[in-house]
Protein backbone atom coordinates (compact mmCIF):
# COMPACT_ATOMS: atom_id res chain seq x y z
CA UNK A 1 0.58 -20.40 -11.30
CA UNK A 2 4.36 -19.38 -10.58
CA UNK A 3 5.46 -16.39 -11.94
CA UNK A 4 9.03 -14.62 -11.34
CA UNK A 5 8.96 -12.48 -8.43
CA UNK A 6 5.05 -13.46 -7.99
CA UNK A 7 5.17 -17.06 -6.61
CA UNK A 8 1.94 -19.09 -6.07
CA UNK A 9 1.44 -19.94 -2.24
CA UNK A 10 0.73 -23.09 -1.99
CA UNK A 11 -0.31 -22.87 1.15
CA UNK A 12 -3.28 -20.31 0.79
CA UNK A 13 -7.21 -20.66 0.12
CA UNK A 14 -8.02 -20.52 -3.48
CA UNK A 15 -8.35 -17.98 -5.88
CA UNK A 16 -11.94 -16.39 -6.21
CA UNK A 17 -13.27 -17.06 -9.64
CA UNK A 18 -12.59 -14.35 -12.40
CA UNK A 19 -15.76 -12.35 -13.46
CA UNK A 20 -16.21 -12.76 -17.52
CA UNK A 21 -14.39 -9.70 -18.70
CA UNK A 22 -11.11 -10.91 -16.66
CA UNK A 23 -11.43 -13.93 -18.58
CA UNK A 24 -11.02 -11.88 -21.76
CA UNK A 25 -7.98 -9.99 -20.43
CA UNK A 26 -6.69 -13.10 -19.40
CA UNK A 27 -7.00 -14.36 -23.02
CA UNK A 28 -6.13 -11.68 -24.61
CA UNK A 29 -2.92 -10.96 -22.52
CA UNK A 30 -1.55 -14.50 -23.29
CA UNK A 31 -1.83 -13.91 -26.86
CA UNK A 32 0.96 -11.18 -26.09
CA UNK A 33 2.76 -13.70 -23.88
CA UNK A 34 1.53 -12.12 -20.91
CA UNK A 35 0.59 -13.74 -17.88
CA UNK A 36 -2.31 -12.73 -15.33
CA UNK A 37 -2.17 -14.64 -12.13
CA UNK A 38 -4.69 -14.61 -8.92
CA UNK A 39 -4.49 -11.22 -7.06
CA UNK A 40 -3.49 -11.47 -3.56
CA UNK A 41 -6.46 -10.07 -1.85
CA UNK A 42 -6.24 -11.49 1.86
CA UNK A 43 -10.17 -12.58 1.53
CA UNK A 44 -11.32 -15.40 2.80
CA UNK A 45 -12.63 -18.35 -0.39
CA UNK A 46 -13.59 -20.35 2.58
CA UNK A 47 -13.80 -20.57 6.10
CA UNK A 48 -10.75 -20.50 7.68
CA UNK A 49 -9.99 -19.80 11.75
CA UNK A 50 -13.54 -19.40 12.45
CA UNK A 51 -14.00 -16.68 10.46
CA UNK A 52 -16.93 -16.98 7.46
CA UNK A 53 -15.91 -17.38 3.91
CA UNK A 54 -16.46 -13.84 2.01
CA UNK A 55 -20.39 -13.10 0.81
CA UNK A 56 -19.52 -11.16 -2.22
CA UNK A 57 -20.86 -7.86 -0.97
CA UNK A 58 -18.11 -5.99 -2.34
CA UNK A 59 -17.97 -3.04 0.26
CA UNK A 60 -14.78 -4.00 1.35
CA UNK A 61 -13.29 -0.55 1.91
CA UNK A 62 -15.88 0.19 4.26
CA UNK A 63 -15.70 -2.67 6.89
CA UNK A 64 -16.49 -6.46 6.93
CA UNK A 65 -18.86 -7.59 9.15
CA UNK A 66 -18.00 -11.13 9.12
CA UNK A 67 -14.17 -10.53 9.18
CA UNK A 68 -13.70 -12.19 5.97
CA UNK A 69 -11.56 -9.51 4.82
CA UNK A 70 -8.43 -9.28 6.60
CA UNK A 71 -8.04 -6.02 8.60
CA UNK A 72 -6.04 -5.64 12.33
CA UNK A 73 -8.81 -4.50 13.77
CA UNK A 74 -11.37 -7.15 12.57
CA UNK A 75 -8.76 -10.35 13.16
CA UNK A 76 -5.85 -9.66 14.84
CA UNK A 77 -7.14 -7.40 17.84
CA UNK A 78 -10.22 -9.73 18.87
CA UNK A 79 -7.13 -12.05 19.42
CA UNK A 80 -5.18 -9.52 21.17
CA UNK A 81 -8.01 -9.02 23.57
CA UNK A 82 -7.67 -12.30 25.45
CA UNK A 83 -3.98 -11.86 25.99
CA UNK A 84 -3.32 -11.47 29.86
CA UNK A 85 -0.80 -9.00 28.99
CA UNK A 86 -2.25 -6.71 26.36
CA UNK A 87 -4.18 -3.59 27.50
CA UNK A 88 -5.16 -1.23 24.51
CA UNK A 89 -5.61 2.43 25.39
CA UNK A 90 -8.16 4.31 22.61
CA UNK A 91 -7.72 8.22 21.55
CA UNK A 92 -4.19 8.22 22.72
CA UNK A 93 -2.14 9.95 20.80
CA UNK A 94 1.31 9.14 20.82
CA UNK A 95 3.70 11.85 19.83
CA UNK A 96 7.32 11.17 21.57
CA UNK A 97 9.61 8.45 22.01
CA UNK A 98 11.25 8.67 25.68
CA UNK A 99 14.86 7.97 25.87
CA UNK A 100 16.79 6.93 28.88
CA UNK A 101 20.14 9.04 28.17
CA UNK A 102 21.89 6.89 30.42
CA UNK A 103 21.51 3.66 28.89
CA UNK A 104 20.53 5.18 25.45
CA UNK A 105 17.55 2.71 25.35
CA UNK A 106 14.01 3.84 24.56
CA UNK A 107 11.74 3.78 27.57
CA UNK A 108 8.52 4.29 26.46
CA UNK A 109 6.10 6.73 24.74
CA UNK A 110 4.67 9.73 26.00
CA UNK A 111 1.13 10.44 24.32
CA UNK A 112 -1.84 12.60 24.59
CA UNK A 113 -5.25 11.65 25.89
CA UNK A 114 -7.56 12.89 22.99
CA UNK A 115 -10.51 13.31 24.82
CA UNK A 116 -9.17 15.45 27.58
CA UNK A 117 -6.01 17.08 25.77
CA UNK A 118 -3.84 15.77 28.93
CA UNK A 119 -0.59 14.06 28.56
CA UNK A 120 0.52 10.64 29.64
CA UNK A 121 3.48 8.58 29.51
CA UNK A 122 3.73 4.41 28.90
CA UNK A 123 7.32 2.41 29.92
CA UNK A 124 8.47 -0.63 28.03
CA UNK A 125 11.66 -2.24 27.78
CA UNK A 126 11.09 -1.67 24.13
CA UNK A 127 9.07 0.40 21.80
CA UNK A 128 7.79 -0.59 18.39
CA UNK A 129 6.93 1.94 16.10
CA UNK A 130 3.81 1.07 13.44
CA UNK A 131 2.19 3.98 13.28
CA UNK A 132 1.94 4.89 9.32
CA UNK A 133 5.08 5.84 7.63
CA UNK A 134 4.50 9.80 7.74
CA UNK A 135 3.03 9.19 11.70
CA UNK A 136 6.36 7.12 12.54
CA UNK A 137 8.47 9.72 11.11
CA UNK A 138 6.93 12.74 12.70
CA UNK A 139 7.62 10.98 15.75
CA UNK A 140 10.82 10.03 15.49
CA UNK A 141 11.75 13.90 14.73
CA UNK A 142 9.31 14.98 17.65
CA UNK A 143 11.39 12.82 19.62
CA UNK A 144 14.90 14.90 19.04
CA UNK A 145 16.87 15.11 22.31
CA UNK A 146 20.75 16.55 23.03
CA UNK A 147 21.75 13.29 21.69
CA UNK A 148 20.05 13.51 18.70
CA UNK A 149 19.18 16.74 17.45
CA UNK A 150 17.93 15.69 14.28
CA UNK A 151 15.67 13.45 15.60
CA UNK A 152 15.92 10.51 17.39
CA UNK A 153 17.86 7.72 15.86
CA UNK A 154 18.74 9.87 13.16
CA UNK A 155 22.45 9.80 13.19
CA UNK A 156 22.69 8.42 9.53
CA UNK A 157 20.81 12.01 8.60
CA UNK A 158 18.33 10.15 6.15
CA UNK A 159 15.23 10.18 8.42
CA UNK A 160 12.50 11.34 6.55
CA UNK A 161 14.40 10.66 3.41
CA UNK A 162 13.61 8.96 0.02
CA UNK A 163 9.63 8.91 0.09
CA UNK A 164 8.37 7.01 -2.27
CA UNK A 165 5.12 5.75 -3.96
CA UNK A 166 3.96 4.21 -6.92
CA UNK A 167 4.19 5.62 -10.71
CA UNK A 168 0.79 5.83 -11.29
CA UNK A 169 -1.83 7.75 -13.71
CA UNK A 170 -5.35 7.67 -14.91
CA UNK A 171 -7.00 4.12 -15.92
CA UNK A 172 -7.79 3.62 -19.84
CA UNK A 173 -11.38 2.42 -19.90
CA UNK A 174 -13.35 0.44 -22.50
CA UNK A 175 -16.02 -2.32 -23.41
CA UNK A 176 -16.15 -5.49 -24.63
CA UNK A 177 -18.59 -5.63 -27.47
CA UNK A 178 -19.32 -9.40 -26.79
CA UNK A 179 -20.66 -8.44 -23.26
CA UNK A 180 -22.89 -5.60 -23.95
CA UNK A 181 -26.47 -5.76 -23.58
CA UNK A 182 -26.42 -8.74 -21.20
CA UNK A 183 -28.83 -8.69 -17.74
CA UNK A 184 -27.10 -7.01 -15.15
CA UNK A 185 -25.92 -9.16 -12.16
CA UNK A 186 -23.96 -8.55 -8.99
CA UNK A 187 -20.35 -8.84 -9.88
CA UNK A 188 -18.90 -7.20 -6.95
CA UNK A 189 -17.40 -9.78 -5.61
CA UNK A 190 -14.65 -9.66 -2.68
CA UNK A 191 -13.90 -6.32 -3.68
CA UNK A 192 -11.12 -5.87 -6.14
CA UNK A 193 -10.56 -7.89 -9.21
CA UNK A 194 -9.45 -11.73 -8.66
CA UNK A 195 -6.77 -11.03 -11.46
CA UNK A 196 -3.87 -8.97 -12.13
CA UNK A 197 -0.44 -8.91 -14.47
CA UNK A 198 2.14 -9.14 -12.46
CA UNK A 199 5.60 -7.61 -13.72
CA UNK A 200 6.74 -9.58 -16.55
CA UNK A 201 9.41 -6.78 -18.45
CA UNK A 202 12.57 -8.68 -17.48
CA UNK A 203 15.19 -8.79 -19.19
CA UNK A 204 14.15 -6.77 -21.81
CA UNK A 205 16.94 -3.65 -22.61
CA UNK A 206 15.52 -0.23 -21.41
CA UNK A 207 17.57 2.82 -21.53
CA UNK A 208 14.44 5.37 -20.20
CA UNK A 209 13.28 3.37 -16.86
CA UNK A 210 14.66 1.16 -14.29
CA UNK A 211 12.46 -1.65 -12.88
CA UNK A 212 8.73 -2.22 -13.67
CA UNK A 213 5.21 -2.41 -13.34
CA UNK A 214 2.27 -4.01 -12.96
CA UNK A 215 -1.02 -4.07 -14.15
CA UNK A 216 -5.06 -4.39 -12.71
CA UNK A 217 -7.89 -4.87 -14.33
CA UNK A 218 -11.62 -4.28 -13.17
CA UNK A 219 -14.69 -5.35 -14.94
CA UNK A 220 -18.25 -6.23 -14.66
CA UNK A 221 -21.18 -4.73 -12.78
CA UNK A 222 -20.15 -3.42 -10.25
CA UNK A 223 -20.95 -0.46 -7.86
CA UNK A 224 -20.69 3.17 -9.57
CA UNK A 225 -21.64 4.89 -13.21
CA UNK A 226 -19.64 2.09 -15.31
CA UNK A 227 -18.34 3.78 -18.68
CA UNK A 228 -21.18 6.61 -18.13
CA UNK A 229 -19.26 9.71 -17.70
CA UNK A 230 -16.79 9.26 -20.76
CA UNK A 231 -19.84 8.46 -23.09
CA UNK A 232 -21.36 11.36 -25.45
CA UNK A 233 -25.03 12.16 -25.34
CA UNK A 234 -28.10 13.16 -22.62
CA UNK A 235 -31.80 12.04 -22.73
CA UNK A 236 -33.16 8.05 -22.80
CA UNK A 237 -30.92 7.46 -25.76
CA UNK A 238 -27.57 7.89 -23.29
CA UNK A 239 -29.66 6.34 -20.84
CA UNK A 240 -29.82 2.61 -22.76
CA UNK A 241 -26.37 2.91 -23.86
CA UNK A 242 -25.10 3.49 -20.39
CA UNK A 243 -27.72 0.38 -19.09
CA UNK A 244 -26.13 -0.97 -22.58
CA UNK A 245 -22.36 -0.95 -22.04
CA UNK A 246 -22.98 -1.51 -17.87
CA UNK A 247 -22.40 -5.15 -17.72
CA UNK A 248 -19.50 -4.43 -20.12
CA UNK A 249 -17.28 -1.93 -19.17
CA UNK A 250 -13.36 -2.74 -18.29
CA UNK A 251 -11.05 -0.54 -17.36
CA UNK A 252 -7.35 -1.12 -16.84
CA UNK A 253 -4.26 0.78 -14.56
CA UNK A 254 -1.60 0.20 -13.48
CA UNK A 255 1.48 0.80 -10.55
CA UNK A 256 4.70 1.29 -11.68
CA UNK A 257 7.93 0.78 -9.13
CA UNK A 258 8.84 4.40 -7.29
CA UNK A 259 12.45 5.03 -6.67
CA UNK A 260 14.29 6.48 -3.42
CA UNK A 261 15.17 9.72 -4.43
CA UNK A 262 17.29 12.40 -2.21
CA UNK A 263 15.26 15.46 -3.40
CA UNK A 264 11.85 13.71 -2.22
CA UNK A 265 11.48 13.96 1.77
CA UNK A 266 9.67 15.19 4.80
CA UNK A 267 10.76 17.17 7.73
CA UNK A 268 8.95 19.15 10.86
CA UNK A 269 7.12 22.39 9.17
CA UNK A 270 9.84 25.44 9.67
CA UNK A 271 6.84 27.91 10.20
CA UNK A 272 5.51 26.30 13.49
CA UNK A 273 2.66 24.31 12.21
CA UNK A 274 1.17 22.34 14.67
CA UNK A 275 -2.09 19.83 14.83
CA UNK A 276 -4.92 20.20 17.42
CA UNK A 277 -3.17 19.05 19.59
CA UNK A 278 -0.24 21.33 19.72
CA UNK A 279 2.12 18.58 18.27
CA UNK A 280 4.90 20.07 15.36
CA UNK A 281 3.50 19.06 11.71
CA UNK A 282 5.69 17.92 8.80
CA UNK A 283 5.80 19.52 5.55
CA UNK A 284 6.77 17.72 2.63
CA UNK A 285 9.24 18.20 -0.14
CA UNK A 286 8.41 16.24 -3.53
CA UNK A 287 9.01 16.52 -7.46
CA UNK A 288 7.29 13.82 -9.36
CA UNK A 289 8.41 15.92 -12.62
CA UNK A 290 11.30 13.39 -13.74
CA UNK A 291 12.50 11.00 -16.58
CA UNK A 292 12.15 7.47 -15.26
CA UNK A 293 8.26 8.07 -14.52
CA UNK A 294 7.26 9.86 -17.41
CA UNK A 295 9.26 7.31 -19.49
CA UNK A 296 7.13 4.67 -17.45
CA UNK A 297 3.54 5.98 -17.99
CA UNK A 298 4.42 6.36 -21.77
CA UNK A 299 5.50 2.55 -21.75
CA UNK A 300 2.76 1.85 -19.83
CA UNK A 301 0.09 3.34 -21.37
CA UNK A 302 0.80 1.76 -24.74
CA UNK A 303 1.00 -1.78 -23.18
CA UNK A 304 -2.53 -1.45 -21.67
CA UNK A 305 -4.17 -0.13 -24.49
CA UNK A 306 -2.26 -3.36 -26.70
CA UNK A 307 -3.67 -6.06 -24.32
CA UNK A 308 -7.59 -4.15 -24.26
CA UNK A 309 -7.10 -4.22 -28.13
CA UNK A 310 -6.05 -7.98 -27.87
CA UNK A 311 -8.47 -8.87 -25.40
CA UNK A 312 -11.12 -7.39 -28.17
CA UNK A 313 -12.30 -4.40 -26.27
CA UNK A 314 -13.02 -1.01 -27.86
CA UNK A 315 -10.81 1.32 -25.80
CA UNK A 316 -12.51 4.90 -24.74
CA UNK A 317 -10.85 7.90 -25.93
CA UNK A 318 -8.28 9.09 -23.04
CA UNK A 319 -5.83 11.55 -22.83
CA UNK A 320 -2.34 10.91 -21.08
CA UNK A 321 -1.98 12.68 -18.03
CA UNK A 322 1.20 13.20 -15.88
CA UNK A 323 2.14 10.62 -13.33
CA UNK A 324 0.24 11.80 -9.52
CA UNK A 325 2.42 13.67 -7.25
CA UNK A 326 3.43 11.60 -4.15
CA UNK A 327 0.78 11.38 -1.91
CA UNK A 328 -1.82 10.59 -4.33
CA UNK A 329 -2.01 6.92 -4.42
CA UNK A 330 -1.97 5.66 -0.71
CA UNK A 331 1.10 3.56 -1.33
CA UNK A 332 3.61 5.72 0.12
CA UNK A 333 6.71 4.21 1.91
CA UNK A 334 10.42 5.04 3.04
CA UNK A 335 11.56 7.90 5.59
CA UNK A 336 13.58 5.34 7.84
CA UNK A 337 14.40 2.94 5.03
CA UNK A 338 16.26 -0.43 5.98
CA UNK A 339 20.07 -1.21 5.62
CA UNK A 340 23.07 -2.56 6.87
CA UNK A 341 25.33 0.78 6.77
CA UNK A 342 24.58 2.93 9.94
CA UNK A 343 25.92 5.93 8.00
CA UNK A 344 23.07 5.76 5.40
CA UNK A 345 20.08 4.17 6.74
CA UNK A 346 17.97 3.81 9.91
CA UNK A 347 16.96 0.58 10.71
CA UNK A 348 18.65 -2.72 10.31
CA UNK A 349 17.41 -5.78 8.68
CA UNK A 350 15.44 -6.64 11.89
CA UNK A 351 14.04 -3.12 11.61
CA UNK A 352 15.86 -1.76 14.61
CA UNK A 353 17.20 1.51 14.59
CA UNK A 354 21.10 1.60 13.93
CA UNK A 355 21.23 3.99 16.68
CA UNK A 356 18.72 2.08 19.78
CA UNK A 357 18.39 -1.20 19.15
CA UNK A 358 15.27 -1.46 21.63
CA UNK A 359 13.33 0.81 19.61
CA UNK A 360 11.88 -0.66 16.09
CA UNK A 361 10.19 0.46 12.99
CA UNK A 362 8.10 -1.90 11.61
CA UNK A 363 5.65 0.03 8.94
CA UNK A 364 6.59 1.05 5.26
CA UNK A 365 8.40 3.41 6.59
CA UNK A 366 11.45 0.59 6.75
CA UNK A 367 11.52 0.41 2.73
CA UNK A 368 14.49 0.78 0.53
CA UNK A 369 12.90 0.54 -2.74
CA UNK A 370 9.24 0.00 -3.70
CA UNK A 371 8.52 -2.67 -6.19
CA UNK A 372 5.08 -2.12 -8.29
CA UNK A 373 3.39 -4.52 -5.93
CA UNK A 374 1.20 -3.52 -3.32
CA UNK A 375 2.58 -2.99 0.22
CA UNK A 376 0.33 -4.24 2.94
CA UNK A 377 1.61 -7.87 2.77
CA UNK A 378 4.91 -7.24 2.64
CA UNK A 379 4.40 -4.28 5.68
CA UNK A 380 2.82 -7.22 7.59
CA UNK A 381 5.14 -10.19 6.79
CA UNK A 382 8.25 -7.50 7.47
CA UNK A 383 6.42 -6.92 10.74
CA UNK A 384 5.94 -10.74 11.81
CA UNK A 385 9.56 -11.06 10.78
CA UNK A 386 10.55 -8.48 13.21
CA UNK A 387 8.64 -9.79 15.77
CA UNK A 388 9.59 -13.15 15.81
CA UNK A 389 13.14 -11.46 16.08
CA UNK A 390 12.33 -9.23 19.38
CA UNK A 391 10.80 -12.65 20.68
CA UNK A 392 13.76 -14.41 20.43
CA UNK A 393 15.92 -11.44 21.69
CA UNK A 394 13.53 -11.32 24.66
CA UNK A 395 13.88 -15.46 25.06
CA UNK A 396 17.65 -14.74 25.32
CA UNK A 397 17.78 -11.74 27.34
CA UNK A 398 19.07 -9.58 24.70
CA UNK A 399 16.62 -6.69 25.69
């Protein structure tokens, strides 16, 4: 289904089937005029370029042995290895970006072999940064020269600048009544939920935030403790209420957008701190202590509990805590954010750096702003964007 700024693909596998409790959100959201939609989980339904459709283990996070979730490794670099022209090189850690000075091009990457400490250099008429956002960054200011003392490409003085992540804060967690005491079964699944509420405040006046958020669900039997630790009681008794309430327990978060601001950044420690293998550290500068994401969570937190209470779930006791500090949710982006003003961004809309166009930046790093969605899609489509853009300027000589 088509929602605003969530648009069905109509050109994708279909959606897993919800598990029963996201049926009840589902229901119970609507009656508030909200609208769940299938989560983009970039897991196979069915098989699709001879890879096996997804077996419902639900150990995603730690590997797929069938390649039916999507992962680099798993899809992309079997592919890579019967290229002609690609030749990967394991524990090399790169660390500097070379610079011809008299051309002002990047000509390759100097790294260091991790098994025998020694370093090593790699030419290219052009170098492609995707190393993590924090990795890409260190680099970049590992890589300052006369030209640019800041760090390379950092002319626009904004590397490093305007981390972000997601507004985010502890789940609310709950039951549905209707679901307790039924057998147990293996609701795992591909790994996540099949659902989620995409942003849907728009248009609505709001003095106290900008932007939005979104919502996930997760429900069902599924690997760990359930509602266990936030029930009362020891012995048998909390035993059978925990076996009980297992194949009935919900819980519902949510990720709310995360600003660029000035005061939240990353530069190379002052003190000298380096990593094993002698290469400068960063240290990071951060207050998650303002206005628009408290204002947020309290928003937020109301709206969950409201569509539990709707979807008829009794909703746990929980206390509001304070929105993580960045770093905590593995969503992080900016540091070399995208623009078309030299003077306040690095890269361009191609994500190429303002300052040497043969050098590009093609992990979250590159974002301006970060919408409550999640960002390995939109890191990869950005990336095959950018790619089919150094193709072309290859095709015409350009570089």
């Amino acid at each position: 289904e088509d929602v605003y700024n969530s648009p069905a693909n109509k050109n994708i596998l279909p959606a897993f089937r919800p598990r029963c409790g996201e049926w009840l959100i589902k229901k119970g959201a609507a009656k508030l005029g909200i609208k769940t939609v299938a989560f983009p989980l970039a897991v196979l339904s069915k098989p699709y370029d001879n890879r096996l459709a997804c077996h419902y283990c639900g150990a995603c996070n730690f590997g797929c042995d069938t390649a039916s979730r999507f992962s680099t490794l798993e899809v992309l670099f079997p592919k890579l290895q019967k290229m002609n022209n690609f030749t990967p090189r394991t524990n090399a850690v790169a660390h500097r970006i070379l610079l011809d000075a008299s051309t002002g091009k990047a000509r390759g990457v100097s790294f260091i072999d991790a098994t025998n400490k020694l370093e090593y250099e790699a030419y290219g008429k052009t170098v492609v940064l995707g190393a993590s956002m924090v990795e890409s960054i260190r680099i970049l200011f590992n890589s300052r020269t006369p030209e640019f003392p800041q760090g390379l490409a950092n002319s626009s003085g904004t590397l490093g600048r305007y981390l972000m992540e997601h507004v985010a804060f502890n789940d609310i967690e709950g039951f549905f009544p209707q679901l307790a005491g039924r057998p147990s079964t293996n609701d795992d699944g591909p790994g996540a939920n099949s659902l989620y509420i995409p942003r849907y405040n728009y248009g609505r006046k709001n003095d106290k935030f900008l932007r939005g958020y979104r919502f996930t669900f997760y429900t069902g039997c599924g690997m760990g403790p359930g509602p266990g630790s936030h029930l009362p009681g020891f012995g048998s008794a909390y035993k059978k209420r925990i076996k009980e309430l297992y194949p009935a327990a919900v819980s519902i978060g949510g990720y709310g957008e995360g600003l660029p601001f000035d005061w939240n950044y990353v530069e190379i420690d002052s003190h000298g701190l380096t990593d094993r293998y002698g290469i400068p550290q960063v240290r990071f500068h951060t207050n998650a202590e303002y206005d628009h994401a408290f204002a947020m969570r309290d928003e937020m937190y109301g709206q969950m509990e409201e569509i539990l209470k709707a979807s008829g779930a009794e909703v746990l006791p929980y206390e509001k805590k304070n929105p993580y500090p960045l770093g905590s949710v593995t969503h992080e982006a900016g540091g070399a954010r995208m623009g078309d003003d030299p003077k306040t961004s690095v890269l361009d809309k191609w994500n190429c750096c303002h300052d040497i166009k043969n050098l590009l930046v093609v992990d979250a790093a590159c974002f301006a702003s970060h919408p409550e969605k999640s960002v390995t899609l939109t890191i990869m489509a950005l990336a095959l964007r950018a790619s089919e853009h150094l193709a072309e300027e290859i095709r015409l000589g350009d570089v």
